[in-house]
PDB file of N, CA and C in Angstrom:
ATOM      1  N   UNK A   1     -15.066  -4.632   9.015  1.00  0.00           N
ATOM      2  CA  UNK A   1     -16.030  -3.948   8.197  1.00  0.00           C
ATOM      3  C   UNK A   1     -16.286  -4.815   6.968  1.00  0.00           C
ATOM      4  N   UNK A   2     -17.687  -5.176   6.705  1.00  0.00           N
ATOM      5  CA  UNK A   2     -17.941  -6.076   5.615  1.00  0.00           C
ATOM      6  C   UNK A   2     -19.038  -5.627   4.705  1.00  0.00           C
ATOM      7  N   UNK A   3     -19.216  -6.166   3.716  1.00  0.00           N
ATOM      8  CA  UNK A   3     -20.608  -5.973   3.066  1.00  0.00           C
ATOM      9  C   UNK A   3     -21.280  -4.284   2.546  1.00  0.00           C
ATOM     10  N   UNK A   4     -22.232  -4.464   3.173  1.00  0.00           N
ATOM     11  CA  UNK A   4     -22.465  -2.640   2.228  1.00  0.00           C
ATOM     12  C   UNK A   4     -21.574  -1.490   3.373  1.00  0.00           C
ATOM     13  N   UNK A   5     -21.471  -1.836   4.816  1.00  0.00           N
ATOM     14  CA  UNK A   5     -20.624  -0.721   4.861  1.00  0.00           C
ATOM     15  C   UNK A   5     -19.611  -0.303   4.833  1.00  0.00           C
ATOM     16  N   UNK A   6     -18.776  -1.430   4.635  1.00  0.00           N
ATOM     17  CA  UNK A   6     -17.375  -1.426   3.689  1.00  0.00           C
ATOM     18  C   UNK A   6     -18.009  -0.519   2.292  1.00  0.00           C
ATOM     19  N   UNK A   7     -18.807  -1.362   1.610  1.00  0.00           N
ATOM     20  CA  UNK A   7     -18.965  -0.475   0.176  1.00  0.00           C
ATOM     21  C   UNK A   7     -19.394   1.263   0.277  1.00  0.00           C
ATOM     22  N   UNK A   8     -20.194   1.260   1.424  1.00  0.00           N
ATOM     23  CA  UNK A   8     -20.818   2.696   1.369  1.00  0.00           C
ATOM     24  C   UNK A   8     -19.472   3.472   2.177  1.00  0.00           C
ATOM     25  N   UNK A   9     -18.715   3.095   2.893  1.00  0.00           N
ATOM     26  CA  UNK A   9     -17.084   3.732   3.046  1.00  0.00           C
ATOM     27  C   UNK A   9     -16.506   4.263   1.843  1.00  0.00           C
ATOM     28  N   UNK A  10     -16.254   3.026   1.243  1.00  0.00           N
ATOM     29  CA  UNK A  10     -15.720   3.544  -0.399  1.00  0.00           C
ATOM     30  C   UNK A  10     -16.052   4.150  -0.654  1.00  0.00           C
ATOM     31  N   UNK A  11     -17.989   4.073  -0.885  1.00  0.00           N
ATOM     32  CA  UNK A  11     -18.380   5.014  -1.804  1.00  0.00           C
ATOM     33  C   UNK A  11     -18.183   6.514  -1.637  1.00  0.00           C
ATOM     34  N   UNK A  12     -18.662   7.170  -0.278  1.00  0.00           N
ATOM     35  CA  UNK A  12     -18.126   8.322   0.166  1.00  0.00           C
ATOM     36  C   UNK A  12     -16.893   8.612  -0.067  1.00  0.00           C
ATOM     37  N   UNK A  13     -15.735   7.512   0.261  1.00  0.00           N
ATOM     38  CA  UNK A  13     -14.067   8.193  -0.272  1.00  0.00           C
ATOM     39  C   UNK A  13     -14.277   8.346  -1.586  1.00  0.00           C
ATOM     40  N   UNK A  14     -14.863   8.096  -2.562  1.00  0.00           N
ATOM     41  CA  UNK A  14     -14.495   7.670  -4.320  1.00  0.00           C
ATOM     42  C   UNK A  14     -15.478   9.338  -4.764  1.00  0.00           C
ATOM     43  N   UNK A  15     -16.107   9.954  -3.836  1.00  0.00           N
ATOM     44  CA  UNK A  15     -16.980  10.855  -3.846  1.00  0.00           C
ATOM     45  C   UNK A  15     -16.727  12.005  -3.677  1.00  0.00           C
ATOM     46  N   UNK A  16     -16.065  11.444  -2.142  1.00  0.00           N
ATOM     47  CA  UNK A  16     -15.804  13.546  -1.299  1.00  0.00           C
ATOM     48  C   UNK A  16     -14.230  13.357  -1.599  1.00  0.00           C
ATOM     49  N   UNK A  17     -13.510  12.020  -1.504  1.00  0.00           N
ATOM     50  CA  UNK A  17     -11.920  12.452  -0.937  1.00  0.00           C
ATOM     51  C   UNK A  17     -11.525  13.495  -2.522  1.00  0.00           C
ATOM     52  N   UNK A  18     -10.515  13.595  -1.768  1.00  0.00           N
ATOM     53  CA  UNK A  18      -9.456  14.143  -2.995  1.00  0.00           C
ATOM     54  C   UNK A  18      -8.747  13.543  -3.714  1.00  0.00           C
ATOM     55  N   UNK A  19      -8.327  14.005  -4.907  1.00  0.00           N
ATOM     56  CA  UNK A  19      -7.221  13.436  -5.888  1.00  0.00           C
ATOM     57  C   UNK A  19      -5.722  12.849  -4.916  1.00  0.00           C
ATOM     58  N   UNK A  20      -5.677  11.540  -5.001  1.00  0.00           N
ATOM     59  CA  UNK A  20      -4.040  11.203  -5.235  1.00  0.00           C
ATOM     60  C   UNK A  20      -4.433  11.131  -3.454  1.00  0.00           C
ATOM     61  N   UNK A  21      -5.544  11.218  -2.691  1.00  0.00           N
ATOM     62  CA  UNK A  21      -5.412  10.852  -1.032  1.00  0.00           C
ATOM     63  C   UNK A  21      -5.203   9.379  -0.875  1.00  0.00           C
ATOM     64  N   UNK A  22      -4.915   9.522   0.265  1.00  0.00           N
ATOM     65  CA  UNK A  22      -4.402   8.050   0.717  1.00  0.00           C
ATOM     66  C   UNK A  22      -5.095   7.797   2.523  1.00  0.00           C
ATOM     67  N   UNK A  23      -5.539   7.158   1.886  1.00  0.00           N
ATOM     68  CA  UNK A  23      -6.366   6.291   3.528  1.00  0.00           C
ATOM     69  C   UNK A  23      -6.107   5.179   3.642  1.00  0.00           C
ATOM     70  N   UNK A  24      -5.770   5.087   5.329  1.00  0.00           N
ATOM     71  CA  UNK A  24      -5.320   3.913   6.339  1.00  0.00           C
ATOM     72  C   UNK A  24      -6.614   2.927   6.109  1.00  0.00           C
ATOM     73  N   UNK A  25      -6.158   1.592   6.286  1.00  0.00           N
ATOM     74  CA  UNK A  25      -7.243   0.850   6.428  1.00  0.00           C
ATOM     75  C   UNK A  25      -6.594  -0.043   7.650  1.00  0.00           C
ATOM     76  N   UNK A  26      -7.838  -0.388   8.364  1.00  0.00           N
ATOM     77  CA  UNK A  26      -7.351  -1.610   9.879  1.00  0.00           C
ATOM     78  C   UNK A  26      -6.267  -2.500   9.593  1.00  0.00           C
ATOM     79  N   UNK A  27      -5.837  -2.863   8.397  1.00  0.00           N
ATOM     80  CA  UNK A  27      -5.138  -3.766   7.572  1.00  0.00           C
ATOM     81  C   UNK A  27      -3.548  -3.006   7.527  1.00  0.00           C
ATOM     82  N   UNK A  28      -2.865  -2.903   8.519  1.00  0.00           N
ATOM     83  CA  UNK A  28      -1.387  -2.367   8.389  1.00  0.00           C
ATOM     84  C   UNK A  28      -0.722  -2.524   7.143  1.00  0.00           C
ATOM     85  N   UNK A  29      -0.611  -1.042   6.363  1.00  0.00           N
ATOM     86  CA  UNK A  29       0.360  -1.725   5.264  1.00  0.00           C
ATOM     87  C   UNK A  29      -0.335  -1.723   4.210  1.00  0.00           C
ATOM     88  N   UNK A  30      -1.576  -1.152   3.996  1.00  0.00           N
ATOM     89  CA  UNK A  30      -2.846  -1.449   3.324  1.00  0.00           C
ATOM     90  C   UNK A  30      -3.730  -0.023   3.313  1.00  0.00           C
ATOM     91  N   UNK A  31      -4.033   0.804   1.790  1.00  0.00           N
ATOM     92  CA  UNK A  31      -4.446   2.048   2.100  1.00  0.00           C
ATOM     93  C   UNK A  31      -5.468   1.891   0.910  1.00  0.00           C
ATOM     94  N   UNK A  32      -6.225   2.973   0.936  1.00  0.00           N
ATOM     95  CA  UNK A  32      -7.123   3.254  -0.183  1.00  0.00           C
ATOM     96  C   UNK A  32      -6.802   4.289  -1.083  1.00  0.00           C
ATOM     97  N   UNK A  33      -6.282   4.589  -2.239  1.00  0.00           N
ATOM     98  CA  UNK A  33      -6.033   5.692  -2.467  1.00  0.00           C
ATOM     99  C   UNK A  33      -6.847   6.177  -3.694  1.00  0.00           C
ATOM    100  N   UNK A  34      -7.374   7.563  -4.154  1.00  0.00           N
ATOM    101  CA  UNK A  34      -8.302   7.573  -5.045  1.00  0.00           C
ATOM    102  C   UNK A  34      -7.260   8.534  -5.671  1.00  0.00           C
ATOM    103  N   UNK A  35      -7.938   7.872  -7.226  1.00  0.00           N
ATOM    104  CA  UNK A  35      -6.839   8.168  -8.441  1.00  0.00           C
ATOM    105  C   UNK A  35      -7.629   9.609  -9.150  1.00  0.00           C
ATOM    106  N   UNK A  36      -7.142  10.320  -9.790  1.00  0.00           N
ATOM    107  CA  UNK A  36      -7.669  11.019 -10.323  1.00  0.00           C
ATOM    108  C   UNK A  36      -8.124  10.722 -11.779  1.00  0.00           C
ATOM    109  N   UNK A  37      -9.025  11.444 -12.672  1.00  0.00           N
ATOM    110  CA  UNK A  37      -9.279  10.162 -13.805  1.00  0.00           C
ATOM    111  C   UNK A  37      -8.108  11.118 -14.899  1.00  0.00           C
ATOM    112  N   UNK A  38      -8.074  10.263 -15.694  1.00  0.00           N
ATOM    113  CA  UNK A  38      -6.862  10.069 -16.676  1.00  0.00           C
ATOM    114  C   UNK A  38      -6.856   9.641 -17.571  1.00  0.00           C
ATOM    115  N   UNK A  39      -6.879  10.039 -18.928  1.00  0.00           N
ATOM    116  CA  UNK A  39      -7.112   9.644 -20.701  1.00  0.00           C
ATOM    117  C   UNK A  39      -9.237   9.686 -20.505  1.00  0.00           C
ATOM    118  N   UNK A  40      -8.811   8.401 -20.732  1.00  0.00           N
ATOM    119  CA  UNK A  40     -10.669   7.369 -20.257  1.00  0.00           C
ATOM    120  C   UNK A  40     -11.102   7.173 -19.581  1.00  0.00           C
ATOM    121  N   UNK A  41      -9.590   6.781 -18.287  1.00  0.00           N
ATOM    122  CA  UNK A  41     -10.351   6.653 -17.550  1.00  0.00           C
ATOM    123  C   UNK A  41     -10.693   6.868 -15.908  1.00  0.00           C
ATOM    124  N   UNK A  42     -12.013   6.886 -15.734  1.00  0.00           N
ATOM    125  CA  UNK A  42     -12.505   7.994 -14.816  1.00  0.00           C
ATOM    126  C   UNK A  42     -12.178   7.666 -13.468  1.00  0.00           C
ATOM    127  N   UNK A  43     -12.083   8.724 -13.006  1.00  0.00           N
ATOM    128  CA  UNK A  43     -12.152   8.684 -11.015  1.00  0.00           C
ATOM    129  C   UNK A  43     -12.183   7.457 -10.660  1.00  0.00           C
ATOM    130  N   UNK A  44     -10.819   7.006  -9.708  1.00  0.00           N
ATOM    131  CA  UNK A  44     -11.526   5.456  -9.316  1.00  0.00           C
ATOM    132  C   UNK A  44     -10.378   5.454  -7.708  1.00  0.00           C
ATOM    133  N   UNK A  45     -10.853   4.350  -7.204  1.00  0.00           N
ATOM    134  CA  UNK A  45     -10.296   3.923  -6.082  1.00  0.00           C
ATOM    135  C   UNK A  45      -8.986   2.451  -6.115  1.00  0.00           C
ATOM    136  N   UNK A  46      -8.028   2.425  -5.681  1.00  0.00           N
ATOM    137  CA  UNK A  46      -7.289   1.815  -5.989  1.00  0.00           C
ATOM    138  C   UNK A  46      -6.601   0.938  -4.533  1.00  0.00           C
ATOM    139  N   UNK A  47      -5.987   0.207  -4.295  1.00  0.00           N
ATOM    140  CA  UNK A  47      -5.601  -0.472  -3.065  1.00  0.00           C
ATOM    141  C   UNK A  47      -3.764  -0.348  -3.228  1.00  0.00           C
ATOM    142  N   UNK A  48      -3.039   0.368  -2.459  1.00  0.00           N
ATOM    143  CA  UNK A  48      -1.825   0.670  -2.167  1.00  0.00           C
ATOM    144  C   UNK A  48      -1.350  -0.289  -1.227  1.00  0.00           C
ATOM    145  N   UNK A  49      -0.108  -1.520  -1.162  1.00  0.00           N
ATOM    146  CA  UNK A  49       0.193  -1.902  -0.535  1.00  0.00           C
ATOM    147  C   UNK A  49       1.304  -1.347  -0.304  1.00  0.00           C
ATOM    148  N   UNK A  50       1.755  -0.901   0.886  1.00  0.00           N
ATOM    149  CA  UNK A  50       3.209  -0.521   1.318  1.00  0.00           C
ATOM    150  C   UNK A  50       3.094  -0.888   2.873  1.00  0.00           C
ATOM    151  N   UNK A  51       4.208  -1.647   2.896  1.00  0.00           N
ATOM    152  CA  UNK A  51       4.236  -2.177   4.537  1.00  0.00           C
ATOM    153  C   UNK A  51       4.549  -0.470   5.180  1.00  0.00           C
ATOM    154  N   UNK A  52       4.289  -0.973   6.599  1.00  0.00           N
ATOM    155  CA  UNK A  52       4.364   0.295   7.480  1.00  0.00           C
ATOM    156  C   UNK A  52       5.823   0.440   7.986  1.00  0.00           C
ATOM    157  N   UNK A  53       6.483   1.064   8.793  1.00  0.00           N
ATOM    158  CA  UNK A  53       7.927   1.082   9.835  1.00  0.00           C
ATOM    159  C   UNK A  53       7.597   0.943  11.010  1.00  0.00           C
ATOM    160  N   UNK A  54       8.130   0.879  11.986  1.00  0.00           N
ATOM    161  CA  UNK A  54       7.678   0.745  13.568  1.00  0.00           C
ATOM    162  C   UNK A  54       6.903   1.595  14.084  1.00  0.00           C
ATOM    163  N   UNK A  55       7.141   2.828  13.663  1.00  0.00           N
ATOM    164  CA  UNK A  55       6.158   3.820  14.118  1.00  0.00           C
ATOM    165  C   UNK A  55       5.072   3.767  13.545  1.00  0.00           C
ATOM    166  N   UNK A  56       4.856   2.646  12.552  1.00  0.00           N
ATOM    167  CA  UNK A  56       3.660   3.070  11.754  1.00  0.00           C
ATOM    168  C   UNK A  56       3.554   3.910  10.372  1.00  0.00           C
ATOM    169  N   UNK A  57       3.968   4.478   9.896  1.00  0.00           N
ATOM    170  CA  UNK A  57       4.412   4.953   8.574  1.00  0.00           C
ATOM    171  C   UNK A  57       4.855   4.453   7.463  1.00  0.00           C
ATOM    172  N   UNK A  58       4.329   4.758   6.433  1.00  0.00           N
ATOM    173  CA  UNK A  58       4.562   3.770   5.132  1.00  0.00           C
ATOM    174  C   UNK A  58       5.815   3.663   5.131  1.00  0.00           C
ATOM    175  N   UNK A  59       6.362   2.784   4.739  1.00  0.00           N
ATOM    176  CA  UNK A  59       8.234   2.132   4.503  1.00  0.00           C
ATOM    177  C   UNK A  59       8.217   2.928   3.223  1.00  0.00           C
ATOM    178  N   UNK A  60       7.511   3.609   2.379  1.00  0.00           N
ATOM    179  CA  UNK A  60       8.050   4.080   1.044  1.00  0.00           C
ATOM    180  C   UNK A  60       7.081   4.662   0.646  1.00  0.00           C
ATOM    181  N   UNK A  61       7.670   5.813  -0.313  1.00  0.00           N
ATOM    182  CA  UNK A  61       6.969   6.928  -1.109  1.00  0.00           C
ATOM    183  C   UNK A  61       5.597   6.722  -1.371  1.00  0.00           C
ATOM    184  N   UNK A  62       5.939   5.471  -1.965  1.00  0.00           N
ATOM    185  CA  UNK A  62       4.212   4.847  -3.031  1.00  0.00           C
ATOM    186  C   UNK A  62       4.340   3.309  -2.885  1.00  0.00           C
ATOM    187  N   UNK A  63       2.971   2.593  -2.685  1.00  0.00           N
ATOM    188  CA  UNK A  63       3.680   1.643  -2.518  1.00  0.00           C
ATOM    189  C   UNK A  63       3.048   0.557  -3.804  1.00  0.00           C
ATOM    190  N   UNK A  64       3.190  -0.224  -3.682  1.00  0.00           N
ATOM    191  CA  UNK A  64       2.215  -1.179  -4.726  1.00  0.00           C
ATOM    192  C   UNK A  64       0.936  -0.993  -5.103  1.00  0.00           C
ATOM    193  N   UNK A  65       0.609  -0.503  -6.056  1.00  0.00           N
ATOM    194  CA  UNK A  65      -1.007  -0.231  -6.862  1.00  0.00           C
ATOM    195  C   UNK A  65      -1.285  -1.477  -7.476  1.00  0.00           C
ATOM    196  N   UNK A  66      -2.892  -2.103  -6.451  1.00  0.00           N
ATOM    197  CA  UNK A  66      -3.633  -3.148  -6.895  1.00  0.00           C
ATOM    198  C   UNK A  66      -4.911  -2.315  -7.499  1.00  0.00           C
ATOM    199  N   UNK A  67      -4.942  -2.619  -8.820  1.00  0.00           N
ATOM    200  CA  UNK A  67      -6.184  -1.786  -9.350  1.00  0.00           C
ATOM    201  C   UNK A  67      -8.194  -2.729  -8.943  1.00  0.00           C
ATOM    202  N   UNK A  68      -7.751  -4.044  -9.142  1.00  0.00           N
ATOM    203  CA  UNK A  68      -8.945  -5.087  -9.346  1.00  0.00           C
ATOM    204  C   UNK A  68      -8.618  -6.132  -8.971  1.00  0.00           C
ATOM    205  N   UNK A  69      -9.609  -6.658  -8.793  1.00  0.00           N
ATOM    206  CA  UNK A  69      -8.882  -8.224  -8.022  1.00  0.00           C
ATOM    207  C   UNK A  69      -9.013  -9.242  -8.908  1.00  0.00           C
ATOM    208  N   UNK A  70      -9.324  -9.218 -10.231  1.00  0.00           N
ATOM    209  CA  UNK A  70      -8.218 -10.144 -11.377  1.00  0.00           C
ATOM    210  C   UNK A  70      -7.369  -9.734 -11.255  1.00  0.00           C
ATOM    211  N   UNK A  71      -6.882  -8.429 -11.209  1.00  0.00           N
ATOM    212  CA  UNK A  71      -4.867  -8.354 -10.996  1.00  0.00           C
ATOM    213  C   UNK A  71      -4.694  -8.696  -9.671  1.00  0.00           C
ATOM    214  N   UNK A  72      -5.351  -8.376  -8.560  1.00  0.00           N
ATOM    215  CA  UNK A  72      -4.955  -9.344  -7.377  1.00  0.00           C
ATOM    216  C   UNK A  72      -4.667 -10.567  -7.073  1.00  0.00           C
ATOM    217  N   UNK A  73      -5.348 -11.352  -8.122  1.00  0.00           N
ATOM    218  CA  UNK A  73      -5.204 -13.128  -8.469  1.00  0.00           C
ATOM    219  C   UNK A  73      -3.571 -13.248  -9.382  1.00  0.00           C
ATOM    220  N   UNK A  74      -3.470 -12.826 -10.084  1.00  0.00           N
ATOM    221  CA  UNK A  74      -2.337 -12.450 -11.040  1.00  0.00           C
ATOM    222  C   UNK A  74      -1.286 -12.288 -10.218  1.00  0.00           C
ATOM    223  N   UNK A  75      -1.281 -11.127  -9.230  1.00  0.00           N
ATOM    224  CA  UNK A  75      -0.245 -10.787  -8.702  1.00  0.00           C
ATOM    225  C   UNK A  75      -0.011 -11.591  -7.663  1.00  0.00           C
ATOM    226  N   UNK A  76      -0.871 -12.264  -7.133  1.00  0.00           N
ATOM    227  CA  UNK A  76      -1.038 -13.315  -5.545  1.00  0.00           C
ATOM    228  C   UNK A  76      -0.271 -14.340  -6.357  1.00  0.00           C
ATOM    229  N   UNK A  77      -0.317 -15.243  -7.398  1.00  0.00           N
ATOM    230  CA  UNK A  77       0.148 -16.125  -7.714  1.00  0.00           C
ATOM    231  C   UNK A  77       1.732 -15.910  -8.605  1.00  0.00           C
ATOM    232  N   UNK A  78       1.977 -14.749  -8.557  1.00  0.00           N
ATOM    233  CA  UNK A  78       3.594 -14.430  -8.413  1.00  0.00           C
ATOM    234  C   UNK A  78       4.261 -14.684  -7.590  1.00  0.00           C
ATOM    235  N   UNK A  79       3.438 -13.648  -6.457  1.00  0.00           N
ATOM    236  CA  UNK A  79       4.193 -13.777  -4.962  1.00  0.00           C
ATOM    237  C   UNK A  79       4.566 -15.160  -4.412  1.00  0.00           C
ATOM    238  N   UNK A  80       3.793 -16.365  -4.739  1.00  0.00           N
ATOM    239  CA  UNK A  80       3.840 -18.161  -4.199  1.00  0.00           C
ATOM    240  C   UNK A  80       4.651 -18.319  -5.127  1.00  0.00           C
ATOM    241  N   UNK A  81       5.011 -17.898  -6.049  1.00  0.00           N
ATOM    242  CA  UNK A  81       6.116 -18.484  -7.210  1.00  0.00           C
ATOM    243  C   UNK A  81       7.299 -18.752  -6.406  1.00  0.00           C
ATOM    244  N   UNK A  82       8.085 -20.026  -5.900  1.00  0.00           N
ATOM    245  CA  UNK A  82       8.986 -20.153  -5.839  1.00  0.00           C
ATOM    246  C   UNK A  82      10.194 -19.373  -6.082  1.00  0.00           C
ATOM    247  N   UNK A  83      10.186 -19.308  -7.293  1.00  0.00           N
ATOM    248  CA  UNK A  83      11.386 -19.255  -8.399  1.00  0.00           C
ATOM    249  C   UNK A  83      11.303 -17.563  -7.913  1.00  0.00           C
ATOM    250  N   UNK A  84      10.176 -16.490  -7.652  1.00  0.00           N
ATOM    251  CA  UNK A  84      10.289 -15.138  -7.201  1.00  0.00           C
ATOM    252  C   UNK A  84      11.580 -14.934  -5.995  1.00  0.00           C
ATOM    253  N   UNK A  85      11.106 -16.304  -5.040  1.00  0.00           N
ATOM    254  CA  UNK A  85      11.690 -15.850  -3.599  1.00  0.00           C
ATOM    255  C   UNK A  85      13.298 -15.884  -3.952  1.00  0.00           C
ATOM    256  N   UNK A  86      13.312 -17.330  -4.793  1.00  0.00           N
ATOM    257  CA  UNK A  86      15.074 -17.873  -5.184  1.00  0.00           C
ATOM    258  C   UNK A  86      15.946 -16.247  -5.832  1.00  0.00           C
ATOM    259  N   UNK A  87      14.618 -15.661  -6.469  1.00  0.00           N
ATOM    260  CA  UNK A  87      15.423 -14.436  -7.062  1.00  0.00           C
ATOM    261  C   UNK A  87      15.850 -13.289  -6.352  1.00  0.00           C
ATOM    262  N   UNK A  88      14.873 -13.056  -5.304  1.00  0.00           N
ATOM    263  CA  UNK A  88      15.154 -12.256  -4.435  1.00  0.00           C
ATOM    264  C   UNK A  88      16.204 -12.159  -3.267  1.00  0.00           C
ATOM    265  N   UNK A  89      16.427 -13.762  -3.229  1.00  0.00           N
ATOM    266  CA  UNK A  89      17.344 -14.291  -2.185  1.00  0.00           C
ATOM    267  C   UNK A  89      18.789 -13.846  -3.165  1.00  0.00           C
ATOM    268  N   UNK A  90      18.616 -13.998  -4.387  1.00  0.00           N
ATOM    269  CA  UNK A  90      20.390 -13.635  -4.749  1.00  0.00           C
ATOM    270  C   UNK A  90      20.151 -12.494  -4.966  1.00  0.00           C
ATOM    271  N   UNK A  91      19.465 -11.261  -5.324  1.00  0.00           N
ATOM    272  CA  UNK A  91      19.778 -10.025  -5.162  1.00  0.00           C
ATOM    273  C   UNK A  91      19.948  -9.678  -3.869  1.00  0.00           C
ATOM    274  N   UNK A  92      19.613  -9.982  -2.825  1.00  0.00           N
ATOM    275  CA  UNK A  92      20.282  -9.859  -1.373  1.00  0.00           C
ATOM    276  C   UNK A  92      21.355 -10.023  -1.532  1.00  0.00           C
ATOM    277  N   UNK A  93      21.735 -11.564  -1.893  1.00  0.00           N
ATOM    278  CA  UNK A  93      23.430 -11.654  -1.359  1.00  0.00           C
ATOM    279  C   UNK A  93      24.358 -10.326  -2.802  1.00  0.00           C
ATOM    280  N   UNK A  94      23.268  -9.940  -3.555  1.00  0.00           N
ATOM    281  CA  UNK A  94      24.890  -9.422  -4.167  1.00  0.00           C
ATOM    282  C   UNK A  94      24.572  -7.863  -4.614  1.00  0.00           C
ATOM    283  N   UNK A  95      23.498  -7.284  -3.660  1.00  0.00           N
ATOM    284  CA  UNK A  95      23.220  -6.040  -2.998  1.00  0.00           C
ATOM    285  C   UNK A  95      24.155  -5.752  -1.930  1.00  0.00           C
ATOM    286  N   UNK A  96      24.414  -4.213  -1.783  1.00  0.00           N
ATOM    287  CA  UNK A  96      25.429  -4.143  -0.983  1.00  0.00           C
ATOM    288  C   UNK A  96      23.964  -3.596   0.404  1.00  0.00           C
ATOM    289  N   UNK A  97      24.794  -4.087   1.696  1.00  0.00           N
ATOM    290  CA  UNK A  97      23.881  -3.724   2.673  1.00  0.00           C
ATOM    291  C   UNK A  97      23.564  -2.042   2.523  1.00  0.00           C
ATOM    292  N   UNK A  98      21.912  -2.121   2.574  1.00  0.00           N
ATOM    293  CA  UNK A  98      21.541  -1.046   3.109  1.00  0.00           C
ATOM    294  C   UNK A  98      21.849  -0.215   4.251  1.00  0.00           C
ATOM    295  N   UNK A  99      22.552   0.821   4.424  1.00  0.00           N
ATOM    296  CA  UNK A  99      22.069   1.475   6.160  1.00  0.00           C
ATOM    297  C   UNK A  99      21.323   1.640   6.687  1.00  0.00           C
ATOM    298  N   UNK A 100      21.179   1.827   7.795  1.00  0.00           N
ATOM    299  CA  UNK A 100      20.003   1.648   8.787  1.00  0.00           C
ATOM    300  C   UNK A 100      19.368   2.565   8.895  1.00  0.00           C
ATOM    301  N   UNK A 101      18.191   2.619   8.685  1.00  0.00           N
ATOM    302  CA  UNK A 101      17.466   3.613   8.960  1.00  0.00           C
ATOM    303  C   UNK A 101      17.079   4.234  10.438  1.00  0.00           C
ATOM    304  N   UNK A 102      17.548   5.610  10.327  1.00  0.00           N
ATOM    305  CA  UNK A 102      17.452   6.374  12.146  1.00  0.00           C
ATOM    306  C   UNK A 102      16.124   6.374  12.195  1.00  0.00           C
ATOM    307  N   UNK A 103      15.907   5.866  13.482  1.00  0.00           N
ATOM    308  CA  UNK A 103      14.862   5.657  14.479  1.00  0.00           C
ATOM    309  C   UNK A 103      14.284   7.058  14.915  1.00  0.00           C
ATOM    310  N   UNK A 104      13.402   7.086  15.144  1.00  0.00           N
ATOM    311  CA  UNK A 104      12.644   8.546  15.690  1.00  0.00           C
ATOM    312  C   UNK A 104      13.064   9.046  16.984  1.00  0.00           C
ATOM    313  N   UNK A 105      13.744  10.423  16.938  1.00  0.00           N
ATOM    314  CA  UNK A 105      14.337  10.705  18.292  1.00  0.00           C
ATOM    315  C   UNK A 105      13.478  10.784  19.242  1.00  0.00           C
ATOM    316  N   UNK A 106      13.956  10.906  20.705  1.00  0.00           N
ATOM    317  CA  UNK A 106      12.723  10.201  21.485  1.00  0.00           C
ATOM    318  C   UNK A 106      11.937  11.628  21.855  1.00  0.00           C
ATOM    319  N   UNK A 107      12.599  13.072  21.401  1.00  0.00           N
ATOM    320  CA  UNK A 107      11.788  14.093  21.681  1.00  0.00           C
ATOM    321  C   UNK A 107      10.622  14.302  19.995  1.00  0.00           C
ATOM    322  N   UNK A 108      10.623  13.200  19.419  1.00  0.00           N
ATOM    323  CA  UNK A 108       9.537  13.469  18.337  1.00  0.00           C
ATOM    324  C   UNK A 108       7.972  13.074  18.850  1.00  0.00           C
ATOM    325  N   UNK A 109       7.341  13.391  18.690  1.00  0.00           N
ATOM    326  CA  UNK A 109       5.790  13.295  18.933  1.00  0.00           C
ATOM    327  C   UNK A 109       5.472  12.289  18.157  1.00  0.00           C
ATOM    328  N   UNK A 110       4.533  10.831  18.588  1.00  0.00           N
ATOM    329  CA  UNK A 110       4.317  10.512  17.670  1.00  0.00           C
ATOM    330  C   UNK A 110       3.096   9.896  18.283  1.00  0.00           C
ATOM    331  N   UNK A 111       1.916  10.105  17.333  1.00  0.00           N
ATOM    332  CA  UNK A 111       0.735   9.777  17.395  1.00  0.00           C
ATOM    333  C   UNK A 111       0.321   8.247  17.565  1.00  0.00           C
ATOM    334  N   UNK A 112      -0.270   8.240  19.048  1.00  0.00           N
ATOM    335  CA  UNK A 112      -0.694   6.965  18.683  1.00  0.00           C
ATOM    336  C   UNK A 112      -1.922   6.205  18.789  1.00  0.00           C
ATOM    337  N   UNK A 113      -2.391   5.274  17.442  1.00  0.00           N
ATOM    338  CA  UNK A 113      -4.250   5.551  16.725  1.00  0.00           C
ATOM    339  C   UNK A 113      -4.758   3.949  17.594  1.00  0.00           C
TER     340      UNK A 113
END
């Protein structure tokens, strides 16, 4: 989806959806969510990154709020930062392992899009 009907998508979510909804985009891991407005400022649409789980379901509550894509440039050139990954690599080693998260029993229903 490109060009105006990508935009005229938005525009309808930024219009009819509801406060604080969250929409899938083809992009796994990748949602639209519309904010409610707040102080100044007004009603807007925002980009949620949260990777998915196997079944498809966000890995977490909320996930990363990209407001604009000057903070998308900002934040893209964190992520290539070297020195990010080196940091992340020693909070691994001196994090204690997580447990595993249970898998969906096989009598759960699960939708598939």
């Amino acid at each position: 989806m490109r060009g105006g009907k990508l935009t005229e998508s938005l525009r309808m979510f930024l219009e009819k959806g509801s406060d604080w909804e969250r929409k899938p985009t083809t992009l796994p891991g990748v949602f639209i969510v519309k904010l409610p407005p707040y102080g100044k400022s007004p009603t807007r649409l925002v980009v949620e990154i949260n990777p998915v789980d196997s079944s498809g379901r966000p890995s977490r509550r909320r996930g990363f709020i990209v407001r604009n894509s000057e903070e998308f440039i900002k934040i893209r050139e964190l992520f290539t930062d070297d020195k990010l990954a080196d940091l992340l690599k020693g909070i691994d080693e001196v994090n204690p392992q997580a447990p595993e998260k249970p898998k969906p029993k096989a009598s759960e229903e699960i939708i598939e899009i």
